[in-house]
N, C-alpha and C. Protein backbone atom coordinates (compact mmCIF):
# COMPACT_ATOMS: atom_id res chain seq x y z
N UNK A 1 144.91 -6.73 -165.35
CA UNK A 1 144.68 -8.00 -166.00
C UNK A 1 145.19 -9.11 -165.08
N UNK A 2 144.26 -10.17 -165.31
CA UNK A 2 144.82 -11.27 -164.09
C UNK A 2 145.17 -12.22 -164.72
N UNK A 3 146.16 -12.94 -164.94
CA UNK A 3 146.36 -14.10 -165.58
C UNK A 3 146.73 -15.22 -164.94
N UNK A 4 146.21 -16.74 -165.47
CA UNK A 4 147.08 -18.09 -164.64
C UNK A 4 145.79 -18.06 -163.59
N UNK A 5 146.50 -18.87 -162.27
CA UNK A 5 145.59 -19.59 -161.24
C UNK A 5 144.58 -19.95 -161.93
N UNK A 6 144.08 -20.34 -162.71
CA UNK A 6 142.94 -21.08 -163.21
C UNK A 6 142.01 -22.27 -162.02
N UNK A 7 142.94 -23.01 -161.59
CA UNK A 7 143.00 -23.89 -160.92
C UNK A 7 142.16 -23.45 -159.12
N UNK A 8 143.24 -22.07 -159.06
CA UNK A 8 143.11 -21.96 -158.30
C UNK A 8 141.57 -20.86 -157.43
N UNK A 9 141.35 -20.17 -158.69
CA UNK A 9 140.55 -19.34 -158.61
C UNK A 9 139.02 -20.58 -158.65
N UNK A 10 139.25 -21.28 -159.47
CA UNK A 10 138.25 -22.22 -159.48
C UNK A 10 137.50 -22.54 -158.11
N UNK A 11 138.41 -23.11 -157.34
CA UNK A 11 138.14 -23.87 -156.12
C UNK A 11 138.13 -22.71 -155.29
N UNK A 12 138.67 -21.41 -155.10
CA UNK A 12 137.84 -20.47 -154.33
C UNK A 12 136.30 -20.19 -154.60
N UNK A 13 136.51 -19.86 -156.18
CA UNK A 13 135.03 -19.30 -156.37
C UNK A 13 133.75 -20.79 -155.94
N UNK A 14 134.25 -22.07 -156.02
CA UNK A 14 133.21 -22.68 -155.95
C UNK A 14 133.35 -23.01 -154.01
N UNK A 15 133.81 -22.53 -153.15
CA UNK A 15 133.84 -22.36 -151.96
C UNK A 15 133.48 -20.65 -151.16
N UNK A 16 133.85 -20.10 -152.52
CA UNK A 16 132.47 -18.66 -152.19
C UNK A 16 131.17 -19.09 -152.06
N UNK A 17 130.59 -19.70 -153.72
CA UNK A 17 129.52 -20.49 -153.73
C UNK A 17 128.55 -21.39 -152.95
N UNK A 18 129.11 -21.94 -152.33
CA UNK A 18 128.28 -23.23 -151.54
C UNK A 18 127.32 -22.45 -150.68
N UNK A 19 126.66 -23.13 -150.04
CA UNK A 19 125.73 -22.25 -149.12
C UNK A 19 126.23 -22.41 -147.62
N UNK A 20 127.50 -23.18 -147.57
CA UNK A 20 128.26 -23.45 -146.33
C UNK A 20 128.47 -22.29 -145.65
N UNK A 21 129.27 -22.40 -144.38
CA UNK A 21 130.23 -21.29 -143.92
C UNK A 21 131.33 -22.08 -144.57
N UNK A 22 132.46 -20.81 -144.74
CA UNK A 22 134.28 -21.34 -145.16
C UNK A 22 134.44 -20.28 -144.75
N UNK A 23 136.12 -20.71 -144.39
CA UNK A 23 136.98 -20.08 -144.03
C UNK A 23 138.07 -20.16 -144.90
N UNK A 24 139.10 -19.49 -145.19
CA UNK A 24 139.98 -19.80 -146.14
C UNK A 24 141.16 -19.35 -145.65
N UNK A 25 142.42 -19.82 -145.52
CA UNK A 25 143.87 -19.51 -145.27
C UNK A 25 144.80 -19.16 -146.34
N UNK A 26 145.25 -18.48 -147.29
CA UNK A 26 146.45 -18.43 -148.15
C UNK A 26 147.28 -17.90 -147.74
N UNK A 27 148.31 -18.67 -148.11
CA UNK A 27 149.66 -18.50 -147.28
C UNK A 27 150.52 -18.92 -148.73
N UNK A 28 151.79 -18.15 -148.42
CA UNK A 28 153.07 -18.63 -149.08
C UNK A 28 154.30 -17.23 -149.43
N UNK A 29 155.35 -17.53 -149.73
CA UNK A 29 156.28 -16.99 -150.56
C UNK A 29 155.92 -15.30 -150.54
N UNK A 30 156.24 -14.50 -150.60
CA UNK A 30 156.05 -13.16 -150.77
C UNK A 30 155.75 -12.84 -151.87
N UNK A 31 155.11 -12.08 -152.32
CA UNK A 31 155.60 -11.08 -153.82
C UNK A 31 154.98 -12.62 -155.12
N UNK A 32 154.01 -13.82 -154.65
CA UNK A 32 153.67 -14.41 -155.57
C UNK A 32 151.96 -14.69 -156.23
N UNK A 33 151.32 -13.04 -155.73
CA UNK A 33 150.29 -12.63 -156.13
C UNK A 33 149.02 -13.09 -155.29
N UNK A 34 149.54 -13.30 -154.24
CA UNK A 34 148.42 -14.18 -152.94
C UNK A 34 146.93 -12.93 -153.40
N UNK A 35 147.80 -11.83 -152.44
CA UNK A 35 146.27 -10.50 -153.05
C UNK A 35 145.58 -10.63 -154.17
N UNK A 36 146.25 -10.41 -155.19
CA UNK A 36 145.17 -10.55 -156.42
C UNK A 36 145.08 -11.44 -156.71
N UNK A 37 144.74 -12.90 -156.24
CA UNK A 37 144.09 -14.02 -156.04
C UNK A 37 143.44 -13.67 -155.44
N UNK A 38 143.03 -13.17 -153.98
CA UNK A 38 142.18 -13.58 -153.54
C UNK A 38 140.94 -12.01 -154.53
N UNK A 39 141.88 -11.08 -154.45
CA UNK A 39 141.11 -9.63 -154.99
C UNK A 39 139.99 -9.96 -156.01
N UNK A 40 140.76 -11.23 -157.07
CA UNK A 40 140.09 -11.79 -158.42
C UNK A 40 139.00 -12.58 -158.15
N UNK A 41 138.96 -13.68 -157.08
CA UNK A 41 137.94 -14.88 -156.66
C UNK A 41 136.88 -13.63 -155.95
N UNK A 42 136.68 -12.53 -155.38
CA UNK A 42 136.06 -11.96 -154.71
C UNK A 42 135.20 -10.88 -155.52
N UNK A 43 135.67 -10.43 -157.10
CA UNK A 43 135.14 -9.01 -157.57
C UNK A 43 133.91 -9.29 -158.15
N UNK A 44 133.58 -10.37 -158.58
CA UNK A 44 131.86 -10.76 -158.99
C UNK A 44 131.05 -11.43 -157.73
N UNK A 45 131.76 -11.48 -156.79
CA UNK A 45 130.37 -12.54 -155.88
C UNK A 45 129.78 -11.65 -155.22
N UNK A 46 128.82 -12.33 -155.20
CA UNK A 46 127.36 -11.20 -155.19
C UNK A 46 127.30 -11.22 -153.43
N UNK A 47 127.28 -11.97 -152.56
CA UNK A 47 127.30 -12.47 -151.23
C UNK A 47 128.11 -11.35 -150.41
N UNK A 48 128.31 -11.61 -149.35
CA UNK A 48 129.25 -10.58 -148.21
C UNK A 48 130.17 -11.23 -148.41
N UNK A 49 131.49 -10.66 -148.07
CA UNK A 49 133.12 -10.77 -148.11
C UNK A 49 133.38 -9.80 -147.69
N UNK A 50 134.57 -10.62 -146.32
CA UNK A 50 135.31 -9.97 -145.45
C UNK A 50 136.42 -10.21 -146.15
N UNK A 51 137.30 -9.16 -146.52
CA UNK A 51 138.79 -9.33 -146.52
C UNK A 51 139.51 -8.31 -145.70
N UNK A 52 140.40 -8.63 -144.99
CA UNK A 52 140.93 -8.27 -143.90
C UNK A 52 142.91 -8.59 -144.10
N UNK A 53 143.33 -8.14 -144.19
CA UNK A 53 145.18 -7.95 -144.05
C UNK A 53 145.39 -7.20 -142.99
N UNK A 54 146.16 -8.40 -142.03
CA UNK A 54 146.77 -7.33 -141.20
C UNK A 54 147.38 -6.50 -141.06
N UNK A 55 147.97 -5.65 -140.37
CA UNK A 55 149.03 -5.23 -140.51
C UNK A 55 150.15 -5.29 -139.68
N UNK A 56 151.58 -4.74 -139.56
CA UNK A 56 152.52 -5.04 -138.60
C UNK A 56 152.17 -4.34 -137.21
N UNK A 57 151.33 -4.56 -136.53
CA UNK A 57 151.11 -3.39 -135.74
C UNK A 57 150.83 -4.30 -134.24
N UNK A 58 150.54 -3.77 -133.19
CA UNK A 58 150.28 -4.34 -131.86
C UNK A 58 148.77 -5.16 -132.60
N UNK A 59 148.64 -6.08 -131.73
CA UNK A 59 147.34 -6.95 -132.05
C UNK A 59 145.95 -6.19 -131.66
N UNK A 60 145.84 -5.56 -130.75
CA UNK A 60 144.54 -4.55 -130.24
C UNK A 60 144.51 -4.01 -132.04
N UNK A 61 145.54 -3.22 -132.16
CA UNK A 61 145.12 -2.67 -133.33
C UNK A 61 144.78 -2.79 -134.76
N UNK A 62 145.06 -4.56 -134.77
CA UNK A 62 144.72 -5.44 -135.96
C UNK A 62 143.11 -5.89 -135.48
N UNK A 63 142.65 -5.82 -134.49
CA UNK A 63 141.92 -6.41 -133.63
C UNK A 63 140.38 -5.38 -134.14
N UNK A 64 140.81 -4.19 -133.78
CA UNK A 64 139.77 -2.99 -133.50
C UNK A 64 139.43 -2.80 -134.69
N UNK A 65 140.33 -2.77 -135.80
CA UNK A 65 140.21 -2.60 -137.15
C UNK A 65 139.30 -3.83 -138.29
N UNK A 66 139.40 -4.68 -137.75
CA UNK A 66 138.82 -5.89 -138.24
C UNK A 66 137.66 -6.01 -137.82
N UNK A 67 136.99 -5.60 -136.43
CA UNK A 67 135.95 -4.94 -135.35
C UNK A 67 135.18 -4.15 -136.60
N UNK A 68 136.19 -3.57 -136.96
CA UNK A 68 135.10 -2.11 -137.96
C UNK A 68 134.46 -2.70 -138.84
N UNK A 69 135.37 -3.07 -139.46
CA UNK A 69 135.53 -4.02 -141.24
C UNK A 69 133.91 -4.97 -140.91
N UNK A 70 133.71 -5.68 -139.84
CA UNK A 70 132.85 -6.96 -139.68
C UNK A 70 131.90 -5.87 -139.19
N UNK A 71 131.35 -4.88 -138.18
CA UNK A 71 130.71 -4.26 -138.36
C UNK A 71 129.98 -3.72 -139.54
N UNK A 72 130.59 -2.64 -140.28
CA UNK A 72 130.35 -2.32 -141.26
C UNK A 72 129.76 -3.29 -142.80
N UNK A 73 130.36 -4.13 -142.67
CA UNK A 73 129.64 -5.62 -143.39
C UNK A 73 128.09 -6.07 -142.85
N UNK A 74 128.36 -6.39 -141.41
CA UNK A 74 127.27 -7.05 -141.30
C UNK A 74 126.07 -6.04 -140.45
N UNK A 75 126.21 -4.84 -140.89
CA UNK A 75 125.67 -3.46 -140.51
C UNK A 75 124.73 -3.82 -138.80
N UNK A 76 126.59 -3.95 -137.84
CA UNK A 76 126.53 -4.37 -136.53
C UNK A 76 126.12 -3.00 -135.90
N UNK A 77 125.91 -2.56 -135.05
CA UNK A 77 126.13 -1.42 -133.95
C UNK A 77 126.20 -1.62 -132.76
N UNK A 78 127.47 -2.25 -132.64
CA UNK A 78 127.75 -2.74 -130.84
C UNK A 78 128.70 -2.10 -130.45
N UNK A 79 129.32 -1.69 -129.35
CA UNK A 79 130.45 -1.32 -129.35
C UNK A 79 131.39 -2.08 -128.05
N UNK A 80 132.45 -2.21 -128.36
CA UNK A 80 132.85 -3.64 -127.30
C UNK A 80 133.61 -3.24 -126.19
């Protein structure tokens, strides 16, 4: 169950929406539900969505992995 961000889920979902490109940054505080914000603005849109979390790891390997993720989305077959 997701409760609250009202506000906030709003102005994602209508920046899923547009027919623009966006990019989006959330940032803040630890442990104050950033993920399932973004998990919630993302589970009905019908469109492609990349979500991507890094992890603590060397950058090649945040790198290669995100490589896949955008592949596999935009059903790429390159290999770099």
């Amino acid at each position: 169950m997701f409760i609250g961000r009202k506000e906030e889920l709003l102005e994602l979902h209508q920046l899923l929406n547009n027919k623009r490109f966006e990019s989006v940054l959330i940032y803040g505080r630890r442990r104050i539900g950033k993920t399932e914000l973004i998990r919630e603005s993302v589970k009905n849109h019908s469109g492609k969505v990349i979500y991507f979390e890094a992890k603590k790891s060397i950058f090649q390997d945040n790198l290669k992995e995100m490589q896949t993720i955008v592949q596999s989305v935009f059903q790429i077959n390159y290999e770099f």
